[in-house]
Protein backbone atom coordinates (compact mmCIF):
# COMPACT_ATOMS: atom_id res chain seq x y z
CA UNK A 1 -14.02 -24.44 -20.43
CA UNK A 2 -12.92 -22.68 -16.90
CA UNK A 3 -11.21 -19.61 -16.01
CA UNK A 4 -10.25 -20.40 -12.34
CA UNK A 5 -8.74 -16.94 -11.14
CA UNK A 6 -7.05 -17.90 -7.51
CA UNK A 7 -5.23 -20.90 -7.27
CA UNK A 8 -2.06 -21.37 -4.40
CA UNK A 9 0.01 -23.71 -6.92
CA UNK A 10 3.59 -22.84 -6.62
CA UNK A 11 2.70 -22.00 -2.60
CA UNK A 12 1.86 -25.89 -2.80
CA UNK A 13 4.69 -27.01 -4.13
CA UNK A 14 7.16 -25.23 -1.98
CA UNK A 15 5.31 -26.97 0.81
CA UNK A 16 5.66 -30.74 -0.84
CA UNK A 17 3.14 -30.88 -2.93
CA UNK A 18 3.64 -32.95 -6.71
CA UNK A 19 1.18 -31.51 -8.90
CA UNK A 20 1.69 -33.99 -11.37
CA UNK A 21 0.36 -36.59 -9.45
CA UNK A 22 -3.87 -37.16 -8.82
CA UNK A 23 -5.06 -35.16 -5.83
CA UNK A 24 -4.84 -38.02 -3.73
CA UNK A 25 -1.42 -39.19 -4.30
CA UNK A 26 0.42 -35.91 -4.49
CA UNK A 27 1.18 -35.64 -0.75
CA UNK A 28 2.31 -32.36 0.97
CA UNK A 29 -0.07 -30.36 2.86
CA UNK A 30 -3.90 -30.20 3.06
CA UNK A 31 -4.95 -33.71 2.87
CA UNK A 32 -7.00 -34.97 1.57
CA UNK A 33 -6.22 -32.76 -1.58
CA UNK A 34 -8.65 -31.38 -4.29
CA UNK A 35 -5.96 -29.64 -7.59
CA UNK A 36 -3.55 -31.23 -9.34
CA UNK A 37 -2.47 -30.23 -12.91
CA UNK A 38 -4.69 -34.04 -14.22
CA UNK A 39 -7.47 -32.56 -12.57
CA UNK A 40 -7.51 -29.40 -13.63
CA UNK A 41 -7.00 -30.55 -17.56
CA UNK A 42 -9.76 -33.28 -16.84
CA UNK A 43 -12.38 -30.97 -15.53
CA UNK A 44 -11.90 -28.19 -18.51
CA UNK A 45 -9.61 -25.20 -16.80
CA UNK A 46 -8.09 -23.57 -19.73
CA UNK A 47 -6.92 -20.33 -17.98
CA UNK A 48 -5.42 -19.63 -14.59
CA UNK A 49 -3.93 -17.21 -12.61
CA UNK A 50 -1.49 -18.81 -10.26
CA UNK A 51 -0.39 -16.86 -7.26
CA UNK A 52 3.10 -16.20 -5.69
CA UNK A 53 1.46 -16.17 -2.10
CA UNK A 54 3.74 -15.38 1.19
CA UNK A 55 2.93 -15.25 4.39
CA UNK A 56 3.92 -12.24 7.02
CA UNK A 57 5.26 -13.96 10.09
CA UNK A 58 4.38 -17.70 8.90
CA UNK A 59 6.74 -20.51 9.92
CA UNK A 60 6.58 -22.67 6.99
CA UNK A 61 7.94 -22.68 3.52
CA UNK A 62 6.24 -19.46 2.09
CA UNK A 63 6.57 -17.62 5.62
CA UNK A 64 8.82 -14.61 6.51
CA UNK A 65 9.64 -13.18 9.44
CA UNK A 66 7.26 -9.35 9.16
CA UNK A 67 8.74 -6.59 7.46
CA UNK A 68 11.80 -8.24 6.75
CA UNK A 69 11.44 -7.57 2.65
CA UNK A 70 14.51 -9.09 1.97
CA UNK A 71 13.48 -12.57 3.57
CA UNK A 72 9.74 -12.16 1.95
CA UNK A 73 11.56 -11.33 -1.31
CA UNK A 74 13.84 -14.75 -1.16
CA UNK A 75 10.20 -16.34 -0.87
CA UNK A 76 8.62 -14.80 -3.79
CA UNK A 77 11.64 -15.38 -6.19
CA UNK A 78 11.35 -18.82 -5.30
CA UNK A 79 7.69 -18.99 -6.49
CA UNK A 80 8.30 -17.10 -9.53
CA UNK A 81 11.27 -19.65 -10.38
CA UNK A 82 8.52 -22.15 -10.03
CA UNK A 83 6.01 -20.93 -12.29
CA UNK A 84 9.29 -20.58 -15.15
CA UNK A 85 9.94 -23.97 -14.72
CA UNK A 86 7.17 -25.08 -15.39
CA UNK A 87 6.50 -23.52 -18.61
CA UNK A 88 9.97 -24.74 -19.72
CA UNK A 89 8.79 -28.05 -18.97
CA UNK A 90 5.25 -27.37 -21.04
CA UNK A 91 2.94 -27.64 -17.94
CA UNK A 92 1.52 -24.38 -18.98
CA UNK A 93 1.88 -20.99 -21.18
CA UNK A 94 2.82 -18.00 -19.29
CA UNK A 95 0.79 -15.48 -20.21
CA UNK A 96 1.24 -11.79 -19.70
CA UNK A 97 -2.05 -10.78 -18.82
CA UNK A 98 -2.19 -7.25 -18.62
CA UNK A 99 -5.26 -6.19 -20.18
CA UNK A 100 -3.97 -3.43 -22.04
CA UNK A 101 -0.96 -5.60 -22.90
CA UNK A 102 -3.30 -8.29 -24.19
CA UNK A 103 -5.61 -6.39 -26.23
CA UNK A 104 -2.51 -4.75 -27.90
CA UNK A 105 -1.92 -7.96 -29.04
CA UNK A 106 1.74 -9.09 -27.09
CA UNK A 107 1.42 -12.71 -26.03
CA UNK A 108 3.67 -14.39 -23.67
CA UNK A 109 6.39 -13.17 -22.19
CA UNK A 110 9.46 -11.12 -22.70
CA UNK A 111 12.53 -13.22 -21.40
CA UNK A 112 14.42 -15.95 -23.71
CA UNK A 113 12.23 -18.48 -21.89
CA UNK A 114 10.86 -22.06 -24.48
CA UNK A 115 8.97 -24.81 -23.55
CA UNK A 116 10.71 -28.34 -24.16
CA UNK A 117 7.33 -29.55 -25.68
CA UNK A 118 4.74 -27.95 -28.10
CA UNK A 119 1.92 -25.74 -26.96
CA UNK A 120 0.07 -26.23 -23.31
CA UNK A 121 -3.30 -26.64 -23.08
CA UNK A 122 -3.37 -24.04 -20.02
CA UNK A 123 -2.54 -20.81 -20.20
CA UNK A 124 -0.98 -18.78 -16.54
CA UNK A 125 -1.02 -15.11 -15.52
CA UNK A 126 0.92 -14.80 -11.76
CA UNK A 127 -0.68 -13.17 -9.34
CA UNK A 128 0.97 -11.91 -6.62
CA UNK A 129 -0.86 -12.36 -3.56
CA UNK A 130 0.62 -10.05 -0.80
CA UNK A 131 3.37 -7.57 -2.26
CA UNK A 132 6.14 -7.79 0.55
CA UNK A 133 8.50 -10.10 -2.14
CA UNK A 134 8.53 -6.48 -3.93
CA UNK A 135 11.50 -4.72 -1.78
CA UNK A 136 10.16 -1.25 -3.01
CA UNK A 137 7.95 0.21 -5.46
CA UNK A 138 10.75 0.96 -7.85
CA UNK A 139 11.02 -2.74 -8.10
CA UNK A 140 7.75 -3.84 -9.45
CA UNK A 141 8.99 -3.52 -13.23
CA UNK A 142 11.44 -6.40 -12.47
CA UNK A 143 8.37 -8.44 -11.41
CA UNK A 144 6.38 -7.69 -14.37
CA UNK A 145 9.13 -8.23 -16.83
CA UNK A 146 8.90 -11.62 -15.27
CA UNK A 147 4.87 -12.63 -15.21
CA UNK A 148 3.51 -10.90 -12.71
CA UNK A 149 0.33 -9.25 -14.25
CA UNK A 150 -2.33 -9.06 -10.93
CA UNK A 151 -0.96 -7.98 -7.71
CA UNK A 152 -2.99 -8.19 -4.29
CA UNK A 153 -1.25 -5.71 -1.86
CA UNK A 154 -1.91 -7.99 1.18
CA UNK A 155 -2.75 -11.30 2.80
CA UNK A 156 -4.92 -11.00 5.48
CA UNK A 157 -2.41 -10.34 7.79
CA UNK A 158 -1.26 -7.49 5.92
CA UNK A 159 1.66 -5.79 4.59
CA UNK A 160 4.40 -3.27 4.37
CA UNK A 161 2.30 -1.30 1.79
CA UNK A 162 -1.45 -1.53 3.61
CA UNK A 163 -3.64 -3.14 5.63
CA UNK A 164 -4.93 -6.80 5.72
CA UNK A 165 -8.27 -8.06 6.35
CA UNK A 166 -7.61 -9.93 9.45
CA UNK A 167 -5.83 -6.88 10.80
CA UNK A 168 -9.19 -5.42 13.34
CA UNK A 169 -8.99 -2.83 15.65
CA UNK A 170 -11.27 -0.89 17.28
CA UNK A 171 -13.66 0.51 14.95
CA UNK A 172 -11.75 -0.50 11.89
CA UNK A 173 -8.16 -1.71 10.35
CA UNK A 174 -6.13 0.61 9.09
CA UNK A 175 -5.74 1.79 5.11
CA UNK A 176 -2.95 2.26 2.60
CA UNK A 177 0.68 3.04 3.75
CA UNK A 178 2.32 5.83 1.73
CA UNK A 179 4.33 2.66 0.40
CA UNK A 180 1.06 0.87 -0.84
CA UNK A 181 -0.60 4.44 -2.51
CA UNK A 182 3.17 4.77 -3.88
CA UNK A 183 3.02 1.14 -4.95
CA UNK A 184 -0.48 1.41 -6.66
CA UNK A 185 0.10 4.33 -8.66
CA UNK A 186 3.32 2.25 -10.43
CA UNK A 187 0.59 -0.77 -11.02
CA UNK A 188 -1.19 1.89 -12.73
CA UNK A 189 1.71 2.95 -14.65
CA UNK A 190 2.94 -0.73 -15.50
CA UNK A 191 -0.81 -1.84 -16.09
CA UNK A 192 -1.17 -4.45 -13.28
CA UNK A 193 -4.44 -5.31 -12.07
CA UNK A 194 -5.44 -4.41 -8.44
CA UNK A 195 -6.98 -7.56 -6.68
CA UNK A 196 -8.69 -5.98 -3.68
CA UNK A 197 -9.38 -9.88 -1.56
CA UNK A 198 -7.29 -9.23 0.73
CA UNK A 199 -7.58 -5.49 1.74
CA UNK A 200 -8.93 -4.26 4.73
CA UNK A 201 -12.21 -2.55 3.97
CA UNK A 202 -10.36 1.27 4.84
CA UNK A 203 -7.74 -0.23 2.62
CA UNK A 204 -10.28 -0.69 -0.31
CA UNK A 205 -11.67 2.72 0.09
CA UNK A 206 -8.49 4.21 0.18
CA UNK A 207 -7.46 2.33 -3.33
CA UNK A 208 -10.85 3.60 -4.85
CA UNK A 209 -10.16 7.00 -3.87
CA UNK A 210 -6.58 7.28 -5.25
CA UNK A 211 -7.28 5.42 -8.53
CA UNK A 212 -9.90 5.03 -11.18
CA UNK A 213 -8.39 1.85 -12.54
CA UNK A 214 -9.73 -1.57 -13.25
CA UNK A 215 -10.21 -3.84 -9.77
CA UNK A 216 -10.82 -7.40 -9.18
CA UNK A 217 -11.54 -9.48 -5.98
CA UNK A 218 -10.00 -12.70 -7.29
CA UNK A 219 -11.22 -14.67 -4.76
CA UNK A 220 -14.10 -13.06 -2.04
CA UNK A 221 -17.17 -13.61 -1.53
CA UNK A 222 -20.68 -11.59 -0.39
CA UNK A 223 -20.23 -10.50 3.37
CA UNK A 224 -24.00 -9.40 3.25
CA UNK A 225 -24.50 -13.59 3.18
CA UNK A 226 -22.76 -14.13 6.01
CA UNK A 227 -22.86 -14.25 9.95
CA UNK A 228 -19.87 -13.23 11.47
CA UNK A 229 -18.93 -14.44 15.03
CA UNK A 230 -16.80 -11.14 15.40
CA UNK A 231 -20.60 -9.15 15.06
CA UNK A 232 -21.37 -7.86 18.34
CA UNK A 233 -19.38 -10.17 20.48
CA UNK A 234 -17.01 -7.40 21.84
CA UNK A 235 -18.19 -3.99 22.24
CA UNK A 236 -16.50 -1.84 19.43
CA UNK A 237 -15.31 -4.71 17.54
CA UNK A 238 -15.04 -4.00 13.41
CA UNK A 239 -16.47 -7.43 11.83
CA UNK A 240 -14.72 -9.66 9.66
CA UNK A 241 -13.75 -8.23 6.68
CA UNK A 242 -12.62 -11.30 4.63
CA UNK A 243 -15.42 -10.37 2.40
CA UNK A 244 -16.96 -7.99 0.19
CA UNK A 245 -19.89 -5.22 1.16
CA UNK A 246 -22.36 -4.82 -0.88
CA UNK A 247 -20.93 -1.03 -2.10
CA UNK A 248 -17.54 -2.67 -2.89
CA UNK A 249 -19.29 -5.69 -5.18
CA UNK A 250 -20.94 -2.49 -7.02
CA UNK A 251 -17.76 -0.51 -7.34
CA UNK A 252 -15.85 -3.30 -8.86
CA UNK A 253 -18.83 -4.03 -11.60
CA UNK A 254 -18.44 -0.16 -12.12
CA UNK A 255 -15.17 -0.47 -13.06
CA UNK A 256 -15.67 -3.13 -15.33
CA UNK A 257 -13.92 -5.93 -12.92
CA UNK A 258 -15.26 -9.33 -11.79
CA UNK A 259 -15.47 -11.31 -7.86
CA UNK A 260 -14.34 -14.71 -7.84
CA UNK A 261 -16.36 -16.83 -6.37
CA UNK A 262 -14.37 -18.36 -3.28
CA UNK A 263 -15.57 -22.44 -2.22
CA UNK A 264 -14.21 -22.04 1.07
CA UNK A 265 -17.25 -23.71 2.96
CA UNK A 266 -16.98 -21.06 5.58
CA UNK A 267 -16.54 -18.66 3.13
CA UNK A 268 -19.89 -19.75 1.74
CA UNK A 269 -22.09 -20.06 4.76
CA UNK A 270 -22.13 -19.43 8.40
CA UNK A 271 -22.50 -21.94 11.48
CA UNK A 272 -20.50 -25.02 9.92
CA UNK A 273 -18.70 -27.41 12.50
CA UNK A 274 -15.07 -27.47 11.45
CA UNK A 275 -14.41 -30.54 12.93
CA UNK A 276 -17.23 -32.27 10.60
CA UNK A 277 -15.46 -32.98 7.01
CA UNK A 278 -19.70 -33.80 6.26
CA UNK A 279 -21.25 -30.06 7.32
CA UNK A 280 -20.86 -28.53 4.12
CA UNK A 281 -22.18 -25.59 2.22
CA UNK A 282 -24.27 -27.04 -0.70
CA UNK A 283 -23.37 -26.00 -4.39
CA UNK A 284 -26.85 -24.24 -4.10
CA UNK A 285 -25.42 -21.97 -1.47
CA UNK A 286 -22.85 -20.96 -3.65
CA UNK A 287 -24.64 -20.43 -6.15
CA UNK A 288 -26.57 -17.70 -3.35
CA UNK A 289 -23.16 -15.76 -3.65
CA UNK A 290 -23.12 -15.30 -7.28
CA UNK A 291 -26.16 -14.09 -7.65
CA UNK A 292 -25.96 -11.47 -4.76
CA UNK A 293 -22.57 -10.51 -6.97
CA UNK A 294 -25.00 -10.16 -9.83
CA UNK A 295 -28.03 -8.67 -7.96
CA UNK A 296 -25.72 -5.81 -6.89
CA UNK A 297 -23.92 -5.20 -9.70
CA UNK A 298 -26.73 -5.18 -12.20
CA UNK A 299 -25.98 -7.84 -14.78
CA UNK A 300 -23.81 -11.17 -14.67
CA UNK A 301 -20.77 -10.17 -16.59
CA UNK A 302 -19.10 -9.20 -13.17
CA UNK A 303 -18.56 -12.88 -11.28
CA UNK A 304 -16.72 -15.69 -11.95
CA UNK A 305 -14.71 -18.56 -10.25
CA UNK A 306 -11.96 -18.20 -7.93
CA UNK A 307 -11.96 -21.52 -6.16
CA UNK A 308 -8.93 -21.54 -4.05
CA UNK A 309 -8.86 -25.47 -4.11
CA UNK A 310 -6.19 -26.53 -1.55
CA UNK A 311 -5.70 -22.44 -0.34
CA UNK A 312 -5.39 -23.52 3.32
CA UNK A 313 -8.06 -26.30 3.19
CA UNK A 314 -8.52 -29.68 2.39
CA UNK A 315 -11.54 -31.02 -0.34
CA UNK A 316 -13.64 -31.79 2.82
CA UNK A 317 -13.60 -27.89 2.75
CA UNK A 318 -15.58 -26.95 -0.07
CA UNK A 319 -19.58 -27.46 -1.39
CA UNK A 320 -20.52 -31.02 -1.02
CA UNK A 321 -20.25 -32.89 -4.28
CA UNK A 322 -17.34 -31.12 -5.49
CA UNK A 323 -14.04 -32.92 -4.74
CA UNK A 324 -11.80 -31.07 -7.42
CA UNK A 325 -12.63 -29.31 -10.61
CA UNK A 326 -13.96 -32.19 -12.55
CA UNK A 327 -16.81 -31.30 -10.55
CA UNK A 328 -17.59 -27.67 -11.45
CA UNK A 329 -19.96 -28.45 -13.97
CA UNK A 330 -22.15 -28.78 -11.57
CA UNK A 331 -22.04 -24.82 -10.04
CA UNK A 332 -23.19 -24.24 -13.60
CA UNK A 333 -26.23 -26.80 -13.56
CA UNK A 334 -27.37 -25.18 -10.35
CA UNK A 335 -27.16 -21.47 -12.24
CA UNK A 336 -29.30 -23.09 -15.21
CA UNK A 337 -31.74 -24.38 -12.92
CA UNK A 338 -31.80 -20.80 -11.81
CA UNK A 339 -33.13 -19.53 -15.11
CA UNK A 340 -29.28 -18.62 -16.56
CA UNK A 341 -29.02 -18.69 -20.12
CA UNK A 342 -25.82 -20.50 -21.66
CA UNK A 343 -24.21 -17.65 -22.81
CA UNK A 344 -24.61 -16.31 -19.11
CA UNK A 345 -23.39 -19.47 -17.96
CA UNK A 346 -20.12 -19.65 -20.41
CA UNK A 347 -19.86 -16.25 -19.01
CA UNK A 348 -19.55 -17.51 -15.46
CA UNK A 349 -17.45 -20.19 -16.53
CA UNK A 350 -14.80 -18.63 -18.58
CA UNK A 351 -15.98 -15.48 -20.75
CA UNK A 352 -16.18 -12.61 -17.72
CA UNK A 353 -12.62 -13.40 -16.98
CA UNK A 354 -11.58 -13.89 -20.80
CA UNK A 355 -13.01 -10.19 -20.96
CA UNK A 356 -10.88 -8.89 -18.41
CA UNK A 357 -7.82 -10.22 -19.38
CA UNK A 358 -8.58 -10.10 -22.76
CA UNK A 359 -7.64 -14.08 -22.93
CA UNK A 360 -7.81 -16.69 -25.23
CA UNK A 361 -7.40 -20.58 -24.62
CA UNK A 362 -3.90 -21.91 -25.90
C-alpha cells in the first residue's frame, strides 16, 4: 500500500494525456509514459496528492504569461475542475487533507459534490504546486473550500509570492515577497501545509523564520548526494538548489514533516547522459537518498515517496527496473536488504505520510 505524495495528473491531462488508458496507450506528452490511474491501482497507491501545477512564462497548456495572475488563475481553475470531475466520475475520493482537519475527524469535502459510483479505492489531497492561480492572499479560502490542502509557493521558476529554485544570482536567489510571508501566514491560519520543493534556499530560510508550522518537501531529494555542474563553473555562481541541504532535511524532521523521495534519474545521481534512455540511476542509488533523509534526521519516520512519474520526463527517466508503480516494490526490497524492518518499510511506503495527513485508505 503506497502513499505517492507528487504526482502532475491533471497537468497531464490538460496536455492530452487519458489516464484511463495503460501508460503506453494514453498518448499526450512524455512518451514513453510511466502513470496511469490502472497502474497506479495495480501497483498498490492508495493515497495521493495530485497537484494543480502552472508554469510562469510556459507556452503550453498549464503556462501563463509571468505575473499575469489572472491568466495563471484561468490555469489553475481548470486543474481544479479536473480533479472534481473526476471524483464525480469515482476515479478517486477527494480528500481534505489538512492535518488538523483530518484528525478532527471531517472527511471529504465541503461542496454538494457525489460520485456516480460507490467508494474509490484512492483517496486525493490537491496540491498546489506554484501559488500564482491564487490572485491574492485573501483568496486562498476559496481554494481550500475547494481541495486544496498543500500549497508549494513556487515552481522553480518562481512566483509572485517568492523565489524559485532555478531563479540564481550572484551569491544566491532571492527570498519571500511580502506577498508570499502575507500568503504563508493565511496557510497557517487555514491549516495548509507548506511544501518547501520548490523554494529557493533564501526562500526556505525565510519560511522557517516567519513560521513554526509543519513543512514538507513533497518531492526533493539530498543535494549533499549530488554534483552540480553549476559548482564552481562561474566565479560567484550559487549552485543548484533543486534540492535539499542537509540543515533543511533536519529542520523538516524537526517539525515533524517528511521528503519525498523524487525518481528523477538526475535527481538521483550525477553525470548521466540524457540522450541515453539506458544510463540510469539504479534503485540502489535511490535508496542512497533515503537514507541520507534518515541519517540526518535521526530516525525513518521523516521520508517517503514522491515519485513525480511523468513530471517532465518520460519512464526512461527514472531508476532502471522501474517502469511505473507496479514496480515500487522493489525500492522497498532494496531498504530490507539494507537491514529495514517491515514496520520501517510500511513506514516508507505509506505510514510516514498517513501520519502527516492523518490518512486512511478509502
Amino acid at each position: 500500500m503506497w502513499f505517492d505524495a507528487h504526482l502532475d495528473l491533471a497537468c497531464l491531462a490538460e496536455c492530452g494525456r487519458d489516464l484511463s488508458k495503460p501508460p503506453l496507450e494514453g498518448g499526450g506528452p512524455f512518451q514513453p509514459a510511466a502513470l496511469s490511474w490502472p497502474t497506479m491501482i495495480a501497483g498498490g497507491v492508495r493515497a495521493c496528492l495530485g497537484t494543480i501545477f502552472t508554469e510562469s512564462g510556459g507556452t503550453d497548456e498549464v503556462g501563463y504569461p509571468a505575473a499575469d495572475a489572472e491568466a495563471a488563475h484561468r490555469r489553475g481553475v481548470a486543474q481544479l475542475e479536473r480533479y472534481h470531475a473526476w471524483h464525480k466520475e469515482g476515479v478517486f475520493t477527494l480528500a481534505d487533507m489538512r492535518p488538523e482537519r483530518a484528525r478532527s475527524g471531517v472527511r471529504g469535502m465541503n461542496l454538494p459534490i457525489a460520485t456516480d459510483r460507490g467508494p474509490a479505492t484512492l483517496s486525493l489531497g490537491i496540491l498546489m504546486e506554484c501559488a500564482d492561480p491564487i490572485r491574492s492572499p485573501d483568496e486562498l479560502g476559496w481554494w481550500v473550500e475547494r481541495g486544496v490542502s498543500v500549497l508549494g509557493m513556487a515552481w522553480g521558476r518562481g512566483s509572485r509570492y517568492t523565489a524559485g529554485n532555478a531563479e540564481r544570482g550572484p551569491t544566491d536567489a532571492p527570498g519571500l515577497a511580502p506577498l508570499g510571508r502575507e500568503l504563508a501566514l493565511a496557510m497557517d491560519a487555514e491549516g495548509v501545509v507548506h511544501d518547501l520543493s520548490h523554494l529557493s534556499w533564501h526562500a526556505m530560510d525565510d519560511l522557517f523564520g516567519l513560521t513554526d508550522s509543519l513543512v514538507i518537501a513533497s518531492h526533493s531529494n539530498c543535494s549533499a548526494l549530488l554534483e552540480w555542474p553549476a559548482r564552481g563553473a562561474i566565479q560567484g555562481a550559487a549552485p543548484n538548489q533543486r534540492h535539499l541541504l542537509d540543515a533543511h532535511i533536519k529542520e523538516i524532521g524537526r517539525r515533524g514533516g517528511v521528503v519525498g523521495l523524487n525518481l528523477v534519474r538526475s535527481f538521483i545521481r550525477s553525470g548521466l547522459r540524457r540522450d541515453d534512455p539506458n544510463d540510469r540511476p539504479s534503485i540502489d542509488d535511490a535508496a542512497d537518498h533515503i537514507e541520507h533523509v534518515c541519517a540526518i534526521m535521526g530516525h525513518r519516520r521523516g521520508v517517503g515517496l514522491g515519485s513525480d512519474l511523468d513530471g517532465g520526463i518520460t519512464r526512461n527517466d527514472i531508476p532502471a527496473g522501474i517502469s511505473s508503480h507496479e514496480e515500487m516494490a522493489l525500492i522497498s526490497d532494496a531498504l530490507r536488504r539494507r537491514g529495514w524492518s517491515d514496520a520501517d518499510v510500511a513506514g516508507f511506503e505509506w505510514g510516514n505520510w498517513a501520519r502527516v495527513f492523518a490518512i486512511k485508505p478509502a
